[in-house]
N, C-alpha and C. Protein backbone atom coordinates (compact mmCIF):
# COMPACT_ATOMS: atom_id res chain seq x y z
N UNK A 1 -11.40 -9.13 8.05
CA UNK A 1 -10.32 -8.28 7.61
C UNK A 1 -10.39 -8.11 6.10
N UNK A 2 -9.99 -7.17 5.85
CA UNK A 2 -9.73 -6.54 4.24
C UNK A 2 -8.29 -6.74 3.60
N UNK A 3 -7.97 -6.83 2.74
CA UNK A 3 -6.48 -6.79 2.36
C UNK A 3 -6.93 -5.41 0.92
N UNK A 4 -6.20 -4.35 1.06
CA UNK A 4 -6.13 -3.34 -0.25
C UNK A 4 -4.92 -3.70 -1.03
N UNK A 5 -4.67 -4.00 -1.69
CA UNK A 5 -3.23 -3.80 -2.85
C UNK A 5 -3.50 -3.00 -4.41
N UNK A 6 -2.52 -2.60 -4.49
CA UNK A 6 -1.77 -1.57 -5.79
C UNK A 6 -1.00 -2.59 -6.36
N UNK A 7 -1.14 -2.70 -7.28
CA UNK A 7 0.40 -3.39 -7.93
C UNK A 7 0.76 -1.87 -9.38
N UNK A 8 2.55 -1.77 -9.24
CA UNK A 8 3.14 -1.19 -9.79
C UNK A 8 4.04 -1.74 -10.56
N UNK A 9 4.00 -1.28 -12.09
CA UNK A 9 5.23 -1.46 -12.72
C UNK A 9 5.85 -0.08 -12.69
N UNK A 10 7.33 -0.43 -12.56
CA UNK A 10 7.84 0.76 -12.40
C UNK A 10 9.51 0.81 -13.06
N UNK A 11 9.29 1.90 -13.96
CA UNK A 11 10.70 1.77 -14.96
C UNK A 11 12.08 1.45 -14.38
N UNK A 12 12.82 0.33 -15.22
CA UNK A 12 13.84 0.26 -14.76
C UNK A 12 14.68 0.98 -14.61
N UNK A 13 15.61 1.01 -13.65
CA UNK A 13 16.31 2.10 -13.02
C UNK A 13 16.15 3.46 -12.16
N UNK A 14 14.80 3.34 -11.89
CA UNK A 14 13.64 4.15 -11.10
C UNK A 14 13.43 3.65 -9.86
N UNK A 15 13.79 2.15 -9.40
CA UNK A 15 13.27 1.60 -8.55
C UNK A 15 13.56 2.59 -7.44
N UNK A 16 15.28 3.14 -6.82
CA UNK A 16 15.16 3.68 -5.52
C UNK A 16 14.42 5.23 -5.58
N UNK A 17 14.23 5.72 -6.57
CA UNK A 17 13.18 6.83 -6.46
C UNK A 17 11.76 6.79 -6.26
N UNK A 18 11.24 5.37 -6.34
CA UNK A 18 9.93 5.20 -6.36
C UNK A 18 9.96 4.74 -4.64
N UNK A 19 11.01 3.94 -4.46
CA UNK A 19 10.91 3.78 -2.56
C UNK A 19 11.21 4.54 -2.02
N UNK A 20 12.09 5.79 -2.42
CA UNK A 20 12.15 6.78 -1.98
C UNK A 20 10.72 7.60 -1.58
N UNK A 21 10.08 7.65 -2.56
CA UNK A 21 9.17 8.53 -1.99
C UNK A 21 7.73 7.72 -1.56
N UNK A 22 7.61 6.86 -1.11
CA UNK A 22 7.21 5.79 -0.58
C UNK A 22 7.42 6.16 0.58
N UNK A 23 8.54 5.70 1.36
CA UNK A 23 9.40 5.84 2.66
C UNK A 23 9.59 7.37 3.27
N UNK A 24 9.38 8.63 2.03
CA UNK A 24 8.89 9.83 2.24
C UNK A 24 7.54 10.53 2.52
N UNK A 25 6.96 9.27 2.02
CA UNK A 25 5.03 10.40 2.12
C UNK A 25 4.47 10.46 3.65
N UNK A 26 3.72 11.04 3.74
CA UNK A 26 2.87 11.30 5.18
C UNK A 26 1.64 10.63 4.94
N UNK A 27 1.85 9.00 5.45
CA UNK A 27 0.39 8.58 5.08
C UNK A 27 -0.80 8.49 5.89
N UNK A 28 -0.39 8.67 7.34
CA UNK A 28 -1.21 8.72 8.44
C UNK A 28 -2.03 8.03 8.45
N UNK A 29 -1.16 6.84 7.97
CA UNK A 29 -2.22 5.28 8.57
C UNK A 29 -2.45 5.25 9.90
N UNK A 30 -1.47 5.21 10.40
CA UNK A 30 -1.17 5.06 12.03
C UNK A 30 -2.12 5.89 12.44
N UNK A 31 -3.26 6.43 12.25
CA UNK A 31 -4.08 6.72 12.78
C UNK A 31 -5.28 7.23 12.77
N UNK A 32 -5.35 6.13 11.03
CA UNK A 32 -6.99 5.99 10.84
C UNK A 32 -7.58 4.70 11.03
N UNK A 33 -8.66 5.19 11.64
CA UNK A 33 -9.59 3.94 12.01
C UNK A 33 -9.89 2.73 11.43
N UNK A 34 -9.10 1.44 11.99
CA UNK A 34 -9.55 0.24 10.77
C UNK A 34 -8.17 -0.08 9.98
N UNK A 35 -6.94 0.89 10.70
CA UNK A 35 -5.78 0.15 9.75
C UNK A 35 -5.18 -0.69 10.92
N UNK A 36 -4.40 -2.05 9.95
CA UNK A 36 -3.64 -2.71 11.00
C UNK A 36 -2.29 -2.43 10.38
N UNK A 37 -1.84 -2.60 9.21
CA UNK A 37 -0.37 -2.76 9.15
C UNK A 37 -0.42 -2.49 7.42
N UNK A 38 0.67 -1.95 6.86
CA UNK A 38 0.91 -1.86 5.54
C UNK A 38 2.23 -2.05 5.44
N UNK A 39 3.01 -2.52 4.16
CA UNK A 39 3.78 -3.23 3.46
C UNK A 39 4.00 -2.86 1.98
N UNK A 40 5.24 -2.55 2.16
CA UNK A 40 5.70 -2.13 0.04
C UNK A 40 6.51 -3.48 -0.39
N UNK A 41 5.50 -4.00 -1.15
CA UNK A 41 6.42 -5.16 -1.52
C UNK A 41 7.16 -4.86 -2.48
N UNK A 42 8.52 -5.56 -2.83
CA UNK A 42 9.45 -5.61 -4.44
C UNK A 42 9.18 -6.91 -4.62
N UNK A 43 8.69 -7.02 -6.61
CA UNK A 43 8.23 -8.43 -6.79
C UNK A 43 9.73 -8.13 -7.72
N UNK A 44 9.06 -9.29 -8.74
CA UNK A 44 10.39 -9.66 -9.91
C UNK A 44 10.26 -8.33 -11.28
N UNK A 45 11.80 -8.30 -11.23
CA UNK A 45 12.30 -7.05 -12.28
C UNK A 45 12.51 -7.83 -13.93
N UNK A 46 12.08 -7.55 -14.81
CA UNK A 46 11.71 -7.50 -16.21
C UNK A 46 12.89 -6.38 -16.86
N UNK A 47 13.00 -6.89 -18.08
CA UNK A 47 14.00 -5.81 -19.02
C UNK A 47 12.54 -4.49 -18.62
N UNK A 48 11.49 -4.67 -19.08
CA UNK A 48 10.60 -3.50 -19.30
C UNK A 48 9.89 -2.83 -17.67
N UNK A 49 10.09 -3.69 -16.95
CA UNK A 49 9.71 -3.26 -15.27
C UNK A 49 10.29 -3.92 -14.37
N UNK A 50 10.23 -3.26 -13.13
CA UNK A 50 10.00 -3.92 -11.47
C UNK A 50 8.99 -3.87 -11.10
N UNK A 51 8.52 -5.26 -10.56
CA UNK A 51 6.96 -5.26 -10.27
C UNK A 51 6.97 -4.66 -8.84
N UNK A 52 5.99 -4.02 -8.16
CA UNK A 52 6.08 -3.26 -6.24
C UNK A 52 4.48 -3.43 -6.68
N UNK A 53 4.10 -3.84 -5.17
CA UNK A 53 2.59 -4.06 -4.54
C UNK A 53 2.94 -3.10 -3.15
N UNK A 54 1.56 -2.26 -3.00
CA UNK A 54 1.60 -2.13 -1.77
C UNK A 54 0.50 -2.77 -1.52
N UNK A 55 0.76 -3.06 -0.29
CA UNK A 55 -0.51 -3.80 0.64
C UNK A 55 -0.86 -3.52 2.10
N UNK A 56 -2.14 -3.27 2.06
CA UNK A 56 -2.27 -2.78 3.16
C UNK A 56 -3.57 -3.30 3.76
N UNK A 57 -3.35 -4.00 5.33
CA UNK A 57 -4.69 -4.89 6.34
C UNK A 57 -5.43 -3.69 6.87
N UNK A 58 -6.65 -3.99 6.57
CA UNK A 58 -7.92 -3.29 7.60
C UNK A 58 -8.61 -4.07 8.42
N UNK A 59 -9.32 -3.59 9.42
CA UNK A 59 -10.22 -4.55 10.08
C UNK A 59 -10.98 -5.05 9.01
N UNK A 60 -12.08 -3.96 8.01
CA UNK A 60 -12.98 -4.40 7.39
C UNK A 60 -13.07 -3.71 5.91
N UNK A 61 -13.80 -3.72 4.80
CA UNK A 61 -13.66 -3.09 3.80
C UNK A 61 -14.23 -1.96 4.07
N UNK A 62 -15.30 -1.91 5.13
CA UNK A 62 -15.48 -0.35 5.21
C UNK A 62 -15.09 0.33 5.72
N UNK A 63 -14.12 0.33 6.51
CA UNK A 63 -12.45 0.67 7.21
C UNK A 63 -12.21 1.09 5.95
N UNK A 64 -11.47 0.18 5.20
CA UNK A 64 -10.92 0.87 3.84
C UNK A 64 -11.67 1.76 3.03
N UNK A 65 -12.95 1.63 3.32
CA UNK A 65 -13.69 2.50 1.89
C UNK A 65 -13.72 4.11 2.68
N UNK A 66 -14.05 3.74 4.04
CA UNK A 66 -13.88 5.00 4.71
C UNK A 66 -12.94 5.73 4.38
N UNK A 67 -11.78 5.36 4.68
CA UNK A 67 -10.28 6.23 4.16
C UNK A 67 -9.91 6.24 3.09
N UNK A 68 -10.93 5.64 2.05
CA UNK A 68 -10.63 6.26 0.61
C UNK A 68 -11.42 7.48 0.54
N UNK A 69 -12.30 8.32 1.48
CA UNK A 69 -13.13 9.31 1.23
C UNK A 69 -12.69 10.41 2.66
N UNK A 70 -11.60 10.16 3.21
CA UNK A 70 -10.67 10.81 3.63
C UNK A 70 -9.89 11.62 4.07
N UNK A 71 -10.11 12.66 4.33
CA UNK A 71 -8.85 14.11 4.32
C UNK A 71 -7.41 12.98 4.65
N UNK A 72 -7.49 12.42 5.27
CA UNK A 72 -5.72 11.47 5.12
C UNK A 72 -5.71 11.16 4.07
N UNK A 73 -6.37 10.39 3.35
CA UNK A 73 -6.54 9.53 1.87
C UNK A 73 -5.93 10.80 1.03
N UNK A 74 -6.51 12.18 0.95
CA UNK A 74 -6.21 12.73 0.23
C UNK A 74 -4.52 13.47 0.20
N UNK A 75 -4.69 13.55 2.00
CA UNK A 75 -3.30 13.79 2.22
C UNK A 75 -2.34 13.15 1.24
N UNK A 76 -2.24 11.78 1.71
CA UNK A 76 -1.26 10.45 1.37
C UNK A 76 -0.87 10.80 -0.14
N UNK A 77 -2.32 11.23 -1.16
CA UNK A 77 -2.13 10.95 -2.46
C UNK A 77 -1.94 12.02 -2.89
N UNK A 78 -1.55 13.17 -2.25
CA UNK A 78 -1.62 14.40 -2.95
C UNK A 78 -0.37 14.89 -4.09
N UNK A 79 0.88 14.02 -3.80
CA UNK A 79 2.01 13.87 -5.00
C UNK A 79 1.65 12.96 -6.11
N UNK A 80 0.80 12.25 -5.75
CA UNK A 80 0.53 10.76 -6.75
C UNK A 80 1.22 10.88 -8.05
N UNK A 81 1.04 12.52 -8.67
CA UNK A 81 0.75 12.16 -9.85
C UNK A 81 1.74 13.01 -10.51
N UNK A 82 2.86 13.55 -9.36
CA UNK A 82 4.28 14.04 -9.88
C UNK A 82 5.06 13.07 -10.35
N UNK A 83 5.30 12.06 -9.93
CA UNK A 83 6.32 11.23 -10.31
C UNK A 83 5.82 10.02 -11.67
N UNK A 84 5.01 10.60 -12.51
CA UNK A 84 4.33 9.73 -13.43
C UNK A 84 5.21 9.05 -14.55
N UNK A 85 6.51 9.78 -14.26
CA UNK A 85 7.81 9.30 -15.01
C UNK A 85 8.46 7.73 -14.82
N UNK A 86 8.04 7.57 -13.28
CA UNK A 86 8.26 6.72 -12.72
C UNK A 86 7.66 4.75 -12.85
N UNK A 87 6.14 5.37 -13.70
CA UNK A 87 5.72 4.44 -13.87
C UNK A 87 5.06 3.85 -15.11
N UNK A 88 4.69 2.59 -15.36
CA UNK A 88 4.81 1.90 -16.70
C UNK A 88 2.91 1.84 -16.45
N UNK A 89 2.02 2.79 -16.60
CA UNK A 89 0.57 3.03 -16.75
C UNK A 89 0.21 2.66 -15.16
N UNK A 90 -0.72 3.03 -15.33
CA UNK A 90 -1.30 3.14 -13.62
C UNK A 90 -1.27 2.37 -12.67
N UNK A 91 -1.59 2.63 -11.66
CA UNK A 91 -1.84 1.49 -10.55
C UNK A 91 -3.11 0.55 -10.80
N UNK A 92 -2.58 -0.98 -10.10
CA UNK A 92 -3.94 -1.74 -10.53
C UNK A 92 -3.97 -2.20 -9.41
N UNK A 93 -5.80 -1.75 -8.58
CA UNK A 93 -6.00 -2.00 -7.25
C UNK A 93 -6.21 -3.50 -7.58
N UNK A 94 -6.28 -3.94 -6.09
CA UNK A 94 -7.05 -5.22 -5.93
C UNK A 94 -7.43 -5.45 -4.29
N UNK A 95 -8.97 -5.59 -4.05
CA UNK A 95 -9.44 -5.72 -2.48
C UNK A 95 -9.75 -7.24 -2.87
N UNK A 96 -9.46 -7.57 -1.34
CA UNK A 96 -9.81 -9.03 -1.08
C UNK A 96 -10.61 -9.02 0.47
N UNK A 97 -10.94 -9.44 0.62
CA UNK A 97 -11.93 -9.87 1.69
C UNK A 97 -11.04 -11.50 2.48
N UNK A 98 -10.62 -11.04 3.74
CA UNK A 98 -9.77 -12.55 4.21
C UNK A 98 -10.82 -13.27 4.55
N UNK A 99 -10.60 -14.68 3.96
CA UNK A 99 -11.33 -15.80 4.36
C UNK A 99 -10.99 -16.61 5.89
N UNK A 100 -9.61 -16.72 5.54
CA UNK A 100 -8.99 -17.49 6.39
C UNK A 100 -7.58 -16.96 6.40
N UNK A 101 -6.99 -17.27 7.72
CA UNK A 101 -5.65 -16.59 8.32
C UNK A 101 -5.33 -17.70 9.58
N UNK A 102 -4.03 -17.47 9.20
CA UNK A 102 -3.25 -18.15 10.26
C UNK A 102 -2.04 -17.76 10.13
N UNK A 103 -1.71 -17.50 12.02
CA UNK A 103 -0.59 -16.89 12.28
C UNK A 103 0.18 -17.51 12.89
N UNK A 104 1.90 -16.78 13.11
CA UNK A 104 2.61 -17.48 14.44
C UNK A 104 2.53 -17.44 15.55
N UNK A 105 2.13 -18.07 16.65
CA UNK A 105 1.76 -17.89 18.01
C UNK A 105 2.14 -16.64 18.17
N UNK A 106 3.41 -16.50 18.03
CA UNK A 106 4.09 -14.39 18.71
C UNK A 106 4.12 -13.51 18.44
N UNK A 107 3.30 -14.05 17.10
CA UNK A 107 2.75 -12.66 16.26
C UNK A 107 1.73 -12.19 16.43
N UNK A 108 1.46 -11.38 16.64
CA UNK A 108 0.44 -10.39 17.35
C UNK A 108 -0.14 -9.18 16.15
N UNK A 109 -1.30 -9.44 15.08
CA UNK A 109 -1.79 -8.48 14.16
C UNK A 109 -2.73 -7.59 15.32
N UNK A 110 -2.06 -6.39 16.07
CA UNK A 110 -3.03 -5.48 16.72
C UNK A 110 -3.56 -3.81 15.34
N UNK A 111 -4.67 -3.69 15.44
CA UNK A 111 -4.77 -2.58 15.15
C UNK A 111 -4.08 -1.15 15.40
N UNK A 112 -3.25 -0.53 14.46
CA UNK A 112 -2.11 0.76 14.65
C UNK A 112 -0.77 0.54 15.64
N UNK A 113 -0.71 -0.59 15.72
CA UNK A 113 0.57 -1.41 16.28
C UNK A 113 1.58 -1.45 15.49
N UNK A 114 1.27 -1.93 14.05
CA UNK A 114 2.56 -2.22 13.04
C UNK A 114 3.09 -0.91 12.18
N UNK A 115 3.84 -1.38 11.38
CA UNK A 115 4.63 -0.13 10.92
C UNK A 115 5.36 -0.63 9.16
């Protein structure tokens, strides 16, 4: 499995406009090949930011590299760069490669299952 993350700083008092359109985009994970589940995290808020990660499981990195080259990929990102008000300098990726995982028995990570 792959893990993709973004981490965002994002100006204070911006926060529900930035989940807003988060919770608005058409990302059509749900039904590219190699996604299992994605997640907008809220980290800790600063006088100068709110930290937000998105994160998102693939089977593999070339799952992910695939849908960075895309017609969805491009879909997803095609506002990216309206709301630049919103944020304190760019996104900073980070891929990881899972070593090791462990789950709760009733949790069930299926491929295009989660949400």
């Amino acid at each position: 499995m792959y893990i993709a993350m973004n981490r965002f700083r994002i100006c204070p008092g911006s926060e529900q406009e930035f989940e807003q359109a988060w919770a608005e985009r058409d990302s059509n994970l749900k039904s590219v090949p190699g996604f299992i589940a994605f997640h907008l995290l809220r980290g800790a808020s600063t006088d100068e930011y709110t930290l937000y990660s998105s994160h998102v499981l693939w089977e593999s990195q070339a799952h992910f590299e695939a849908w960075t080259r895309s017609e969805a990929f491009r879909v997803a990102h095609r506002n990216a760069g309206s709301r630049k008000h919103l944020y304190l300098g760019p996104p900073q990726f980070e891929g990881f490669e899972v070593v090791q995982s462990e789950y709760m028995p009733w949790v069930a990570l299926t491929p295009n299952k989660g949400s």
